[in-house]
Protein backbone atom coordinates (compact mmCIF):
# COMPACT_ATOMS: atom_id res chain seq x y z
CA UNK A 1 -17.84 -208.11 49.92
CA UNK A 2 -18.31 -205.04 47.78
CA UNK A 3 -21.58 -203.35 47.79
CA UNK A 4 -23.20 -202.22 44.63
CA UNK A 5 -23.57 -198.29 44.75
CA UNK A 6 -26.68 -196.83 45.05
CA UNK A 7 -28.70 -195.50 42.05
CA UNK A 8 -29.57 -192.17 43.15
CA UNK A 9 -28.95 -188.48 42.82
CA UNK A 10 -25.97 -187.57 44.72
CA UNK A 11 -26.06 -185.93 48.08
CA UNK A 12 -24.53 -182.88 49.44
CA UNK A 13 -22.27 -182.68 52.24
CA UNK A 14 -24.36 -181.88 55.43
CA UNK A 15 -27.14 -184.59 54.35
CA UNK A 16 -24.21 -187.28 53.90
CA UNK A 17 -22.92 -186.13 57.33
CA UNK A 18 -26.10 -185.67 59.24
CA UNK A 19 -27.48 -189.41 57.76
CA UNK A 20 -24.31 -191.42 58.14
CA UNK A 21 -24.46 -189.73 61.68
CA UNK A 22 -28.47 -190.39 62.08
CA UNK A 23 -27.39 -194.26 61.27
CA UNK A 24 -25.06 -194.76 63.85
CA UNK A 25 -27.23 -193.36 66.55
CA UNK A 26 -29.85 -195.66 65.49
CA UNK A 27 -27.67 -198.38 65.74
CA UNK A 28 -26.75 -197.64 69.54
CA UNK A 29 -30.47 -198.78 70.17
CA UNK A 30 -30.34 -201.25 67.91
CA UNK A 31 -27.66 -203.68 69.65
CA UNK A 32 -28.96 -202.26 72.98
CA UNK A 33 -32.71 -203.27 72.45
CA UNK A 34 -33.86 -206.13 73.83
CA UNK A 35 -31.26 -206.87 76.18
CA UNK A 36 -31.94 -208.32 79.91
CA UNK A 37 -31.12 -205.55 82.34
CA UNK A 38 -28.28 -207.50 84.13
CA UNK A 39 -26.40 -208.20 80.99
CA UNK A 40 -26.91 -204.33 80.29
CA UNK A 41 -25.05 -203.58 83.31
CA UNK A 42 -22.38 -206.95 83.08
CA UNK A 43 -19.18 -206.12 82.14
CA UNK A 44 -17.87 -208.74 79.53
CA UNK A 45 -14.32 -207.21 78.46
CA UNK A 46 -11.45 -206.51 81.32
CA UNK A 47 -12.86 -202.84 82.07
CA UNK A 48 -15.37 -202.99 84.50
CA UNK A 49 -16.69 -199.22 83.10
CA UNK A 50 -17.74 -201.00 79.41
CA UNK A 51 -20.95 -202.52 79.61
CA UNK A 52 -23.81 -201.96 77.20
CA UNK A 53 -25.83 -198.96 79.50
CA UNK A 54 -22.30 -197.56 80.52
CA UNK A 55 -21.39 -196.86 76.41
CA UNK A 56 -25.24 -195.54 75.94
CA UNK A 57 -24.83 -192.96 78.74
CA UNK A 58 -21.22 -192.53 77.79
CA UNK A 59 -22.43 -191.41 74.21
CA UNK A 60 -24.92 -189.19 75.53
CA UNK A 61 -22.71 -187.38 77.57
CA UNK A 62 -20.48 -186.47 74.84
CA UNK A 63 -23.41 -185.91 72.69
CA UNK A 64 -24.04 -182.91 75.14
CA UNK A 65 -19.88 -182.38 75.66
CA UNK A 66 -19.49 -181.97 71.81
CA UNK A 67 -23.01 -179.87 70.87
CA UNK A 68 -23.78 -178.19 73.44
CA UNK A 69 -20.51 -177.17 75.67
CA UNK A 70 -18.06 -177.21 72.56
CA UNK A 71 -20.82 -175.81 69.75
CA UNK A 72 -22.86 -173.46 71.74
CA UNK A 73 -20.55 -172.50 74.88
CA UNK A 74 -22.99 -173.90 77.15
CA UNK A 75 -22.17 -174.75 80.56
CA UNK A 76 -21.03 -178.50 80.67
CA UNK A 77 -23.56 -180.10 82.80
CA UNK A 78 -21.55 -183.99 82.31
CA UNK A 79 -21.55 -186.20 85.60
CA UNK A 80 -17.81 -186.05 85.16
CA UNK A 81 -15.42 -184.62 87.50
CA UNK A 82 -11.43 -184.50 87.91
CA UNK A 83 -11.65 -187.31 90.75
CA UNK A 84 -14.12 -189.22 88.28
CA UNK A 85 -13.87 -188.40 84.34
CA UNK A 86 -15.48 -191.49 83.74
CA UNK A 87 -18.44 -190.71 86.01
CA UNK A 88 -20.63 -191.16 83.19
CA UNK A 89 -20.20 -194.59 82.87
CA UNK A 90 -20.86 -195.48 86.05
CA UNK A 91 -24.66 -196.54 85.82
CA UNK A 92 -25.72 -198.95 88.24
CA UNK A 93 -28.96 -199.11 89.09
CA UNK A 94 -30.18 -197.14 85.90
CA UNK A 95 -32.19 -198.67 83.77
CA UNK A 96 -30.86 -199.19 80.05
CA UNK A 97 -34.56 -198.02 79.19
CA UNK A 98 -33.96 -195.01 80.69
CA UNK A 99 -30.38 -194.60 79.16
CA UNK A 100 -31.64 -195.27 75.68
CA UNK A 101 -34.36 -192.32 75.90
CA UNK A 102 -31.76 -189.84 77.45
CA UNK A 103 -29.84 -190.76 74.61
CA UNK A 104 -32.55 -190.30 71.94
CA UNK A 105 -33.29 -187.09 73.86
CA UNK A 106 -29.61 -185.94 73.80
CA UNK A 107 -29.38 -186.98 69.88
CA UNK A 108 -32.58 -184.59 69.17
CA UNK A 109 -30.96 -182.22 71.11
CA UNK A 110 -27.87 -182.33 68.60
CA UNK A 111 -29.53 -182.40 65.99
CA UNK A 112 -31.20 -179.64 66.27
CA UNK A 113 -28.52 -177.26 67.09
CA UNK A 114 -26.40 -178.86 63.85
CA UNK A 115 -29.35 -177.76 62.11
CA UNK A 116 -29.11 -174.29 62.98
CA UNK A 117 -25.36 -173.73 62.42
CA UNK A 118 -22.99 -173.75 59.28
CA UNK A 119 -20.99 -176.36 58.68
CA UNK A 120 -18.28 -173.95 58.73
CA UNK A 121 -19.08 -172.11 62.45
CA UNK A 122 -16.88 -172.91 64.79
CA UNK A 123 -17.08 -174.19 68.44
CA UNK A 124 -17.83 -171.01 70.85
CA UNK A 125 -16.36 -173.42 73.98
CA UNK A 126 -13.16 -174.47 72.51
CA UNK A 127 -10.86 -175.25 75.11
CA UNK A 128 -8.44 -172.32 75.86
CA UNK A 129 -5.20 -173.88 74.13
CA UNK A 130 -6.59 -175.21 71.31
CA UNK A 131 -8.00 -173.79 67.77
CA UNK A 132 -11.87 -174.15 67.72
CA UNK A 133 -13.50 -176.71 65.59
CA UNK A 134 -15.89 -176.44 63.30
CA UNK A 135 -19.75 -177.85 63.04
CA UNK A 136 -18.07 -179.76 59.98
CA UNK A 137 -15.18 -181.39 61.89
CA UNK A 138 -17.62 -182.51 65.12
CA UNK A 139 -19.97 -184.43 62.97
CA UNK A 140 -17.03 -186.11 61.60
CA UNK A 141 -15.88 -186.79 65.12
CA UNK A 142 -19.36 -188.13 66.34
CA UNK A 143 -19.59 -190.32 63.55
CA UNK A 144 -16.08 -191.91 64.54
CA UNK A 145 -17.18 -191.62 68.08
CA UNK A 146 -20.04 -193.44 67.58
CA UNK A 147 -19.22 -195.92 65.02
CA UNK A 148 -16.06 -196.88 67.40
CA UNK A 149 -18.55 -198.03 70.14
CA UNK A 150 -21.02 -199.41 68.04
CA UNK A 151 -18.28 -201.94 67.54
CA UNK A 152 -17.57 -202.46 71.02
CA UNK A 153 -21.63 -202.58 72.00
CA UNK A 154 -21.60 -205.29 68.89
CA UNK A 155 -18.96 -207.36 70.95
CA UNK A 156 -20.64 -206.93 74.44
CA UNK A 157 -23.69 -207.96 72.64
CA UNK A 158 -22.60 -211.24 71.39
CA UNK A 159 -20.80 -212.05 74.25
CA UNK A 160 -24.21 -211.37 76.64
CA UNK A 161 -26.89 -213.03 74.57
CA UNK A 162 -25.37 -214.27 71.43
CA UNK A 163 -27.25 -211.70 69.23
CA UNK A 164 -25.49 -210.30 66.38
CA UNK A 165 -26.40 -207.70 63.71
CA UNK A 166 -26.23 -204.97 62.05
């Protein structure tokens, strides 16, 4: 289905990147909302670390890994470690409440600091063999990121409850 475009003045480049980002956040919550605490923490697919709070706090994390420790240089303060990289899915006992405000915190977090670079600066905590990125190419990447799970939180979904959407 092809969608009609849009009659309206055309955008420039950090307010297409910055909404089409701001939408796929907002869709995390979305297909999160709602959803009985068990099934948050049930894991429907063959990997027991992909549930619906284990994505959440998985996108927060690299919310912070991406704006923060990449962006800024800060120190990376991710539950990860080299015995357990995926640390930050492993969320028993937290509730998906919870997860979805960290999450909105984390977002606001980005957000702001996107707002106060160039789309051109580059990441100050680049890792050491690697060319930095710039504030351009990490939106790009979040938007990926995040539109990649959105799909698998859209499957989890429908497999817990039966909800669909968006």
């Amino acid at each position: 289905m092809r969608r009609q475009p849009a009659q309206h003045q055309p955008v420039d480049e950090r307010t297409a990147l910055s909404e089409r980002l701001r939408w796929q956040r907002q869709t995390v919550r979305k297909k999160a909302e709602g959803l009985a605490e068990a099934e948050a923490h049930r894991s429907y697919l063959p990997s027991p670390l992909m549930t619906v709070a284990g994505l959440v706090s998985h996108l927060r994390w690299n919310e912070h890994a991406w704006f923060e420790v990449s962006l800024l240089g800060e120190p990376d303060r991710g539950p990860w470690t080299d015995d357990d990289p995926d640390a930050e899915m492993r969320v028993d006992g937290v509730p998906l409440a919870r997860l979805l405000d960290e999450y909105d915190e984390q977002c606001a977090r980005s957000v702001a600091i996107a707002d106060s670079l160039a789309l051109d600066a580059l990441e100050k905590g680049a890792p050491p063999e690697s060319e930095p990125c710039s504030l351009r190419w990490v939106l790009l990447h979040m938007i990926e990121e995040t539109a990649r799970h959105n799909g698998h939180l859209d499957v989890i979904r429908e497999l817990a409850d039966g909800v669909t959407g968006e």
